[in-house]
PDB file of N, CA and C in Angstrom:
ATOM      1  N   UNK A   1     103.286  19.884-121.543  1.00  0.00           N
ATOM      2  CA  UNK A   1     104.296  18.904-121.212  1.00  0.00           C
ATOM      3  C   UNK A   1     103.696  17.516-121.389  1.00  0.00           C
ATOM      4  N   UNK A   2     104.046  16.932-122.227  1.00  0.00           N
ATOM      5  CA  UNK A   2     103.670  15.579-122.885  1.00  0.00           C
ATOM      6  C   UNK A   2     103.744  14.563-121.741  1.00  0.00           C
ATOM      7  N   UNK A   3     105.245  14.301-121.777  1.00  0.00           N
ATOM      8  CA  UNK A   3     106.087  13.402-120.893  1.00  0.00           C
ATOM      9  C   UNK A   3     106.655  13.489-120.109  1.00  0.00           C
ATOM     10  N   UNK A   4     106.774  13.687-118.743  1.00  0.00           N
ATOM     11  CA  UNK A   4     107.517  14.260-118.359  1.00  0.00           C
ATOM     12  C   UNK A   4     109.187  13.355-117.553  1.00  0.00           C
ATOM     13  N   UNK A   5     108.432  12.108-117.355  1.00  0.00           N
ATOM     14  CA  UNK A   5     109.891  11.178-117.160  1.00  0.00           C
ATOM     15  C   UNK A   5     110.482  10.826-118.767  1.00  0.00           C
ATOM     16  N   UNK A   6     110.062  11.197-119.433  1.00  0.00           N
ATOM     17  CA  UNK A   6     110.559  10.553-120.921  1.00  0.00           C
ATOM     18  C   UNK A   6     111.968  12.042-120.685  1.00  0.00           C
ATOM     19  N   UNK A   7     111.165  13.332-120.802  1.00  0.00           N
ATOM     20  CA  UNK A   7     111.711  14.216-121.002  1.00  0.00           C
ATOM     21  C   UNK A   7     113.217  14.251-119.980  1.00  0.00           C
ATOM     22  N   UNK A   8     113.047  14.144-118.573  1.00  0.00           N
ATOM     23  CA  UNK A   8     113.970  13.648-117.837  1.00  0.00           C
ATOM     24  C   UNK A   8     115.110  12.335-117.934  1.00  0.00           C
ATOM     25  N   UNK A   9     114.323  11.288-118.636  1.00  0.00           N
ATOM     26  CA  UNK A   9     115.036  10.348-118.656  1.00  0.00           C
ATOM     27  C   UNK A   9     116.734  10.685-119.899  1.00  0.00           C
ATOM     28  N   UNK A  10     115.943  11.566-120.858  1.00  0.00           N
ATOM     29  CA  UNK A  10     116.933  12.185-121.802  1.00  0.00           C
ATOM     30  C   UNK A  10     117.603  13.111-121.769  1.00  0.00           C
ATOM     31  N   UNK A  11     117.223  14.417-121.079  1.00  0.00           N
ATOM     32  CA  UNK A  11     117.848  15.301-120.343  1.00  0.00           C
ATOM     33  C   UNK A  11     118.820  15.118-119.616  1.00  0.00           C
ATOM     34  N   UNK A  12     118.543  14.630-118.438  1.00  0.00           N
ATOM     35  CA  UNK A  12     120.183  14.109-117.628  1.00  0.00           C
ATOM     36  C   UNK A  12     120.879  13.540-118.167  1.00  0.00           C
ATOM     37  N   UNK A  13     121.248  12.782-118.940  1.00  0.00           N
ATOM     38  CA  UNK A  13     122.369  12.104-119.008  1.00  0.00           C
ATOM     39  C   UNK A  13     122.922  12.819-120.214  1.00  0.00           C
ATOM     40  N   UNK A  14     121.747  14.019-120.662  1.00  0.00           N
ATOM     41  CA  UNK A  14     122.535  14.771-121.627  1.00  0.00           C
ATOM     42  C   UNK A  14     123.693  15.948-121.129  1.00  0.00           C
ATOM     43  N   UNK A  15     122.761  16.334-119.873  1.00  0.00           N
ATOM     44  CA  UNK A  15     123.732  17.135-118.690  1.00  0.00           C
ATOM     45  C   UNK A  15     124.635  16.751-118.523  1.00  0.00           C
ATOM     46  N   UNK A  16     124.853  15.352-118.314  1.00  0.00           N
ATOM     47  CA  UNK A  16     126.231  14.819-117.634  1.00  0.00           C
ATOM     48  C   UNK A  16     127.230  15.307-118.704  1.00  0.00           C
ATOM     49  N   UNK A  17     126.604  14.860-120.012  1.00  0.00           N
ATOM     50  CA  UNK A  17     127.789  14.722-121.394  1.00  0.00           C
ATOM     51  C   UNK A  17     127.606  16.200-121.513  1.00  0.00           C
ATOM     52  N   UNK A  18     127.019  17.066-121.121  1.00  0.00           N
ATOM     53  CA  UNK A  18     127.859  18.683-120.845  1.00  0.00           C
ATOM     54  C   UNK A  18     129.069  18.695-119.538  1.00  0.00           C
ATOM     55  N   UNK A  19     128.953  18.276-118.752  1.00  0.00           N
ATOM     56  CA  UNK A  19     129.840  18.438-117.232  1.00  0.00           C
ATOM     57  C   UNK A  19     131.079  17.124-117.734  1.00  0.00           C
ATOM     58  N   UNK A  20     130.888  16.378-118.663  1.00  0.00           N
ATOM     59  CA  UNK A  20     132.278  15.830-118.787  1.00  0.00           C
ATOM     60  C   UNK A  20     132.846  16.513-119.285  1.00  0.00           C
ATOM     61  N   UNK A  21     132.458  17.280-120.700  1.00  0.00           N
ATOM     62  CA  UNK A  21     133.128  17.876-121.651  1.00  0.00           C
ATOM     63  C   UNK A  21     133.745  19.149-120.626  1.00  0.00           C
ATOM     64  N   UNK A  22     133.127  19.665-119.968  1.00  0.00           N
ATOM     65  CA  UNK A  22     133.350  20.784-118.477  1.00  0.00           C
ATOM     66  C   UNK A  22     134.464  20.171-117.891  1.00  0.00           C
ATOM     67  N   UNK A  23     134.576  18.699-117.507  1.00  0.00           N
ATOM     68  CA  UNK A  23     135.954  18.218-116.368  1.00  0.00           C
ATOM     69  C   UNK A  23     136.730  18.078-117.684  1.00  0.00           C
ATOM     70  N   UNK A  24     136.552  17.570-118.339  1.00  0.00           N
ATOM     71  CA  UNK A  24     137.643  16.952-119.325  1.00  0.00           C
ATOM     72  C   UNK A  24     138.697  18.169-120.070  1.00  0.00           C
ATOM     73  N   UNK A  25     137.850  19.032-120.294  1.00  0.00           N
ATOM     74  CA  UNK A  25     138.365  20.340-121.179  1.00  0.00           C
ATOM     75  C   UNK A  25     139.350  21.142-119.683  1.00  0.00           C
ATOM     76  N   UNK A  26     139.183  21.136-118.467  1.00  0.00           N
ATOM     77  CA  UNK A  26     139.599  21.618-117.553  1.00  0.00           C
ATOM     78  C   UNK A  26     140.742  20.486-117.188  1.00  0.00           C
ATOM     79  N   UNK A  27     140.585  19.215-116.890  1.00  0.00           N
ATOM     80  CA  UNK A  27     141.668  18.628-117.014  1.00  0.00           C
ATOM     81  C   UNK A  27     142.654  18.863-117.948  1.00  0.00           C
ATOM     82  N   UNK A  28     142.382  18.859-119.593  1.00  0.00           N
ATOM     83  CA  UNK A  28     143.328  19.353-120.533  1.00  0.00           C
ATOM     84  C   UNK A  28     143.609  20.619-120.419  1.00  0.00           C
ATOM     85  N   UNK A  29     143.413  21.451-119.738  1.00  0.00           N
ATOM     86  CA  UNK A  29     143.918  23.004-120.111  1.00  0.00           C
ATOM     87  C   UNK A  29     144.718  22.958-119.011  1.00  0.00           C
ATOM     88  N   UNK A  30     144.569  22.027-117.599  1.00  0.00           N
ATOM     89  CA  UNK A  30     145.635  22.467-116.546  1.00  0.00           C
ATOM     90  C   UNK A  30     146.878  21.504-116.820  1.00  0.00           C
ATOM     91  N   UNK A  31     146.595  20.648-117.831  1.00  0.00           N
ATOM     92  CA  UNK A  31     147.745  19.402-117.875  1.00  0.00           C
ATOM     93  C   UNK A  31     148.523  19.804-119.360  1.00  0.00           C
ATOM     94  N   UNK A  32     148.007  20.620-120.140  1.00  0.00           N
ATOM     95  CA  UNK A  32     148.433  21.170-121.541  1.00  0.00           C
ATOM     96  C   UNK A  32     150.112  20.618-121.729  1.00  0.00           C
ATOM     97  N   UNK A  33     150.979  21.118-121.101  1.00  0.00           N
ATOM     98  CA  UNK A  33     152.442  20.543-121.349  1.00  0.00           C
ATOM     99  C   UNK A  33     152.781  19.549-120.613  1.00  0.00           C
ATOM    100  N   UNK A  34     152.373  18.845-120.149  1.00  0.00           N
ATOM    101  CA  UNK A  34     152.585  17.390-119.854  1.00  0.00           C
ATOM    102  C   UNK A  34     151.679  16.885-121.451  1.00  0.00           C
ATOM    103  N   UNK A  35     150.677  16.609-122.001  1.00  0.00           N
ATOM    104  CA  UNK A  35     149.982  16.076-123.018  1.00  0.00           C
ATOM    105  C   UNK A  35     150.701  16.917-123.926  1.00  0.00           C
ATOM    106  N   UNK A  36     151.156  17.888-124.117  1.00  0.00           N
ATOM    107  CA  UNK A  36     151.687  18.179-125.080  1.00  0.00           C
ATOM    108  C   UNK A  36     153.316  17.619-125.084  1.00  0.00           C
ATOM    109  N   UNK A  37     153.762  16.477-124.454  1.00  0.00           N
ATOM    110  CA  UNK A  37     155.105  16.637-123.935  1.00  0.00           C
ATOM    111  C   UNK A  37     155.397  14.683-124.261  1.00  0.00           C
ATOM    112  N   UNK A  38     153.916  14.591-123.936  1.00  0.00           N
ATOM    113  CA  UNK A  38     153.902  12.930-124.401  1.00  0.00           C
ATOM    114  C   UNK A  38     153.420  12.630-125.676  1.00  0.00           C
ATOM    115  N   UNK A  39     152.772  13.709-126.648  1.00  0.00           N
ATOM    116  CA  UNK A  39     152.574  13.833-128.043  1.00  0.00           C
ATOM    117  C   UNK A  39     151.212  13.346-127.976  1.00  0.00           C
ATOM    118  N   UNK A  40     150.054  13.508-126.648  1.00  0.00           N
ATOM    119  CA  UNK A  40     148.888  13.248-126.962  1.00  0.00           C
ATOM    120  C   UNK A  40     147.780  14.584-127.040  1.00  0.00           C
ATOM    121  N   UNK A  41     148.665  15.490-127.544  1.00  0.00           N
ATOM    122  CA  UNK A  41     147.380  16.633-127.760  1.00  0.00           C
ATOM    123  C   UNK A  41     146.749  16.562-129.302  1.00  0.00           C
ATOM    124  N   UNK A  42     146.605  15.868-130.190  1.00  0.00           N
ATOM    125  CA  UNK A  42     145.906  15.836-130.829  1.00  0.00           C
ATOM    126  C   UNK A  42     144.305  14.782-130.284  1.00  0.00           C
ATOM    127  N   UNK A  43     144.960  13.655-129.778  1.00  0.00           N
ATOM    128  CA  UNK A  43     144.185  12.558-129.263  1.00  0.00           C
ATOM    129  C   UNK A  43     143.015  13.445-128.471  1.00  0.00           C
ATOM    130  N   UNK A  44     143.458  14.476-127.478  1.00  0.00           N
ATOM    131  CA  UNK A  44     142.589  15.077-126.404  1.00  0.00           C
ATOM    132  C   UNK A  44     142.134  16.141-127.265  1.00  0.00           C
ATOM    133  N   UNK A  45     142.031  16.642-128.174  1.00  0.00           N
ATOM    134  CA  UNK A  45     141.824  17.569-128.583  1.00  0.00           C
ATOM    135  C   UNK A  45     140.578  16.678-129.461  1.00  0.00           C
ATOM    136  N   UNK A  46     140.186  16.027-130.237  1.00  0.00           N
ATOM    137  CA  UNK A  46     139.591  14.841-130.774  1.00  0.00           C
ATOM    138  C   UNK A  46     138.716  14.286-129.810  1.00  0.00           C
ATOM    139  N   UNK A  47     139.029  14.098-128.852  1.00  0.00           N
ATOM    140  CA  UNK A  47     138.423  13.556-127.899  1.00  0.00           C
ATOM    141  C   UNK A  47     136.812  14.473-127.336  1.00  0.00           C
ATOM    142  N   UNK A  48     137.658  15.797-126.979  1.00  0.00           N
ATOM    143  CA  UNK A  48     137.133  16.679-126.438  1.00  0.00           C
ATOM    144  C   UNK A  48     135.888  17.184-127.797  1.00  0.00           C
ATOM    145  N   UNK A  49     136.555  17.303-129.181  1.00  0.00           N
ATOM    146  CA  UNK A  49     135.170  17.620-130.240  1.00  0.00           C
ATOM    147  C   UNK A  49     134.259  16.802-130.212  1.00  0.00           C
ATOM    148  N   UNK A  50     134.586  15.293-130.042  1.00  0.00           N
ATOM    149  CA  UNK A  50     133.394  14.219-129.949  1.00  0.00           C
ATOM    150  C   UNK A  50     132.753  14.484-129.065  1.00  0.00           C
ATOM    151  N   UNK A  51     133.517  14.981-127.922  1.00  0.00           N
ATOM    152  CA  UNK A  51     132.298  14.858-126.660  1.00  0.00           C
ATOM    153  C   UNK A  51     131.325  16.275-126.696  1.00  0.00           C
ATOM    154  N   UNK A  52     132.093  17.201-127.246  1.00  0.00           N
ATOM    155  CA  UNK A  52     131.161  18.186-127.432  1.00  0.00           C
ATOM    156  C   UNK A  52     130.316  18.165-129.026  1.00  0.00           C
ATOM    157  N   UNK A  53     130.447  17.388-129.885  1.00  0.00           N
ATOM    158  CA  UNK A  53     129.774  17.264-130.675  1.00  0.00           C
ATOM    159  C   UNK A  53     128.232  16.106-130.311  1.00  0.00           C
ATOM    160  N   UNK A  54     128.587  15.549-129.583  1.00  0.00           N
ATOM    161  CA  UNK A  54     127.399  14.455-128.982  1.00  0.00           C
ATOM    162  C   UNK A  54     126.794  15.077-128.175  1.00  0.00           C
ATOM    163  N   UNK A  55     126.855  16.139-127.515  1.00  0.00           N
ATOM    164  CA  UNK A  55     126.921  16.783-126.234  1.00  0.00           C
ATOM    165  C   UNK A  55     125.644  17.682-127.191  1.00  0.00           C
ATOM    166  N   UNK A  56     125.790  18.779-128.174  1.00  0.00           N
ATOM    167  CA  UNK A  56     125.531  19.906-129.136  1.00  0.00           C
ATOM    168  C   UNK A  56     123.817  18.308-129.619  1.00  0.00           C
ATOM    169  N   UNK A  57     124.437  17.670-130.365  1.00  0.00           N
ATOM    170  CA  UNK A  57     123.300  16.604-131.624  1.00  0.00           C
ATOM    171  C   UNK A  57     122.586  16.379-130.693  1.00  0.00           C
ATOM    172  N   UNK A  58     122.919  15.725-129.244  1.00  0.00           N
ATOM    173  CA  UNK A  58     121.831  15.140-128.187  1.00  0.00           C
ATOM    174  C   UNK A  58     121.071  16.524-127.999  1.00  0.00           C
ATOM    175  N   UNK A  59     121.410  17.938-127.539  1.00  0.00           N
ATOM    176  CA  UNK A  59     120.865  18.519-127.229  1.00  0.00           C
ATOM    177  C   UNK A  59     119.771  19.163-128.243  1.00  0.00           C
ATOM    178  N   UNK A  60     120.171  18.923-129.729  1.00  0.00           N
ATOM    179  CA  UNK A  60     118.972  19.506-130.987  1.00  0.00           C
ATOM    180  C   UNK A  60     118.417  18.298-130.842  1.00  0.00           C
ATOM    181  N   UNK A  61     118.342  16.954-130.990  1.00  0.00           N
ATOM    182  CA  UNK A  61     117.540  15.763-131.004  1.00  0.00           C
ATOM    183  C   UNK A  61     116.596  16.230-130.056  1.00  0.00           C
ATOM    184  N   UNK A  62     116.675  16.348-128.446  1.00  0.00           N
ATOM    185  CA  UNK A  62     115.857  16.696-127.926  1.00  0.00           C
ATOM    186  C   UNK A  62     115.078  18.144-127.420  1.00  0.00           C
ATOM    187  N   UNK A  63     115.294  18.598-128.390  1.00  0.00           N
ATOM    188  CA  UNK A  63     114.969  20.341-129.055  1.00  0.00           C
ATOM    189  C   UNK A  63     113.392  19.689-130.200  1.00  0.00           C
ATOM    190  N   UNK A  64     114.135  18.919-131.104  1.00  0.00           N
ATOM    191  CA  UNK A  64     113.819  18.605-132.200  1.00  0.00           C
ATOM    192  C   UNK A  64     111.762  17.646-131.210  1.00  0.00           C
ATOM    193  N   UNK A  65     112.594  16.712-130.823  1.00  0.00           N
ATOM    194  CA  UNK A  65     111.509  15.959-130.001  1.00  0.00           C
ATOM    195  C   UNK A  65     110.517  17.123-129.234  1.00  0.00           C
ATOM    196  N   UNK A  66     111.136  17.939-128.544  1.00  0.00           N
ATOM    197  CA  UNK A  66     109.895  18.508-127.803  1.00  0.00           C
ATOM    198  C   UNK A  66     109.006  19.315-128.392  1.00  0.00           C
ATOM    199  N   UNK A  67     109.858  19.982-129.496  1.00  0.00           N
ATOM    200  CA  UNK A  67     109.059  20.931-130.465  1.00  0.00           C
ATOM    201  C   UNK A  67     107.909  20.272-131.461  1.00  0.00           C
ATOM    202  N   UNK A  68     108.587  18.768-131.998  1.00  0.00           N
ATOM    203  CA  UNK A  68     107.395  18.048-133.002  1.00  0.00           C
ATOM    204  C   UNK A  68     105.955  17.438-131.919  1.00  0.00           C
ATOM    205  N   UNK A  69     106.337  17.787-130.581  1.00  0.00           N
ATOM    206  CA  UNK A  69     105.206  16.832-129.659  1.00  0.00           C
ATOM    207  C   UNK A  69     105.619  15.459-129.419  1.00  0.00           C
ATOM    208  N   UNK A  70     106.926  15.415-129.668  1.00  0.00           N
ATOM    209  CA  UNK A  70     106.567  13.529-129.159  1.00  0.00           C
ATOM    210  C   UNK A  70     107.830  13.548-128.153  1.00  0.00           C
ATOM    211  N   UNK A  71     107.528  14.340-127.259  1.00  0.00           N
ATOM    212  CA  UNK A  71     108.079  14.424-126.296  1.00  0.00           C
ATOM    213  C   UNK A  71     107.687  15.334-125.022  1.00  0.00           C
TER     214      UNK A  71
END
């Protein structure tokens, strides 16, 4: 273990951007026909890939970091 507040400092807030994508995706699945009713289910649906696509890259970036050692 190289670093170990480096490693933390990047970790959590990568957690969080897992537990939004967790509230957010649970907010949209209990609100589905209301957002589908105001014509914003594409918007949340978009929404929800970004956050799980940042969510997925942050988590290989720091895959990527711990495995080369500079982390």
């Amino acid at each position: 273990m190289k670093n170990t507040k480096l490693r933390i400092a990047w970790i959590i807030p990568n957690v969080f951007c897992y537990l939004m994508f967790i509230g957010a995706l649970i907010f949209v699945v209990s609100n589905a026909e209301g957002i589908k009713g105001i014509g914003q289910a594409p918007y949340w649906t978009l929404m929800l890939l970004a956050l799980l696509g940042v969510s997925f890259l942050g988590s290989f970036r720091i895959w990527q970091w711990i495995s080369h050692g500079k982390m």
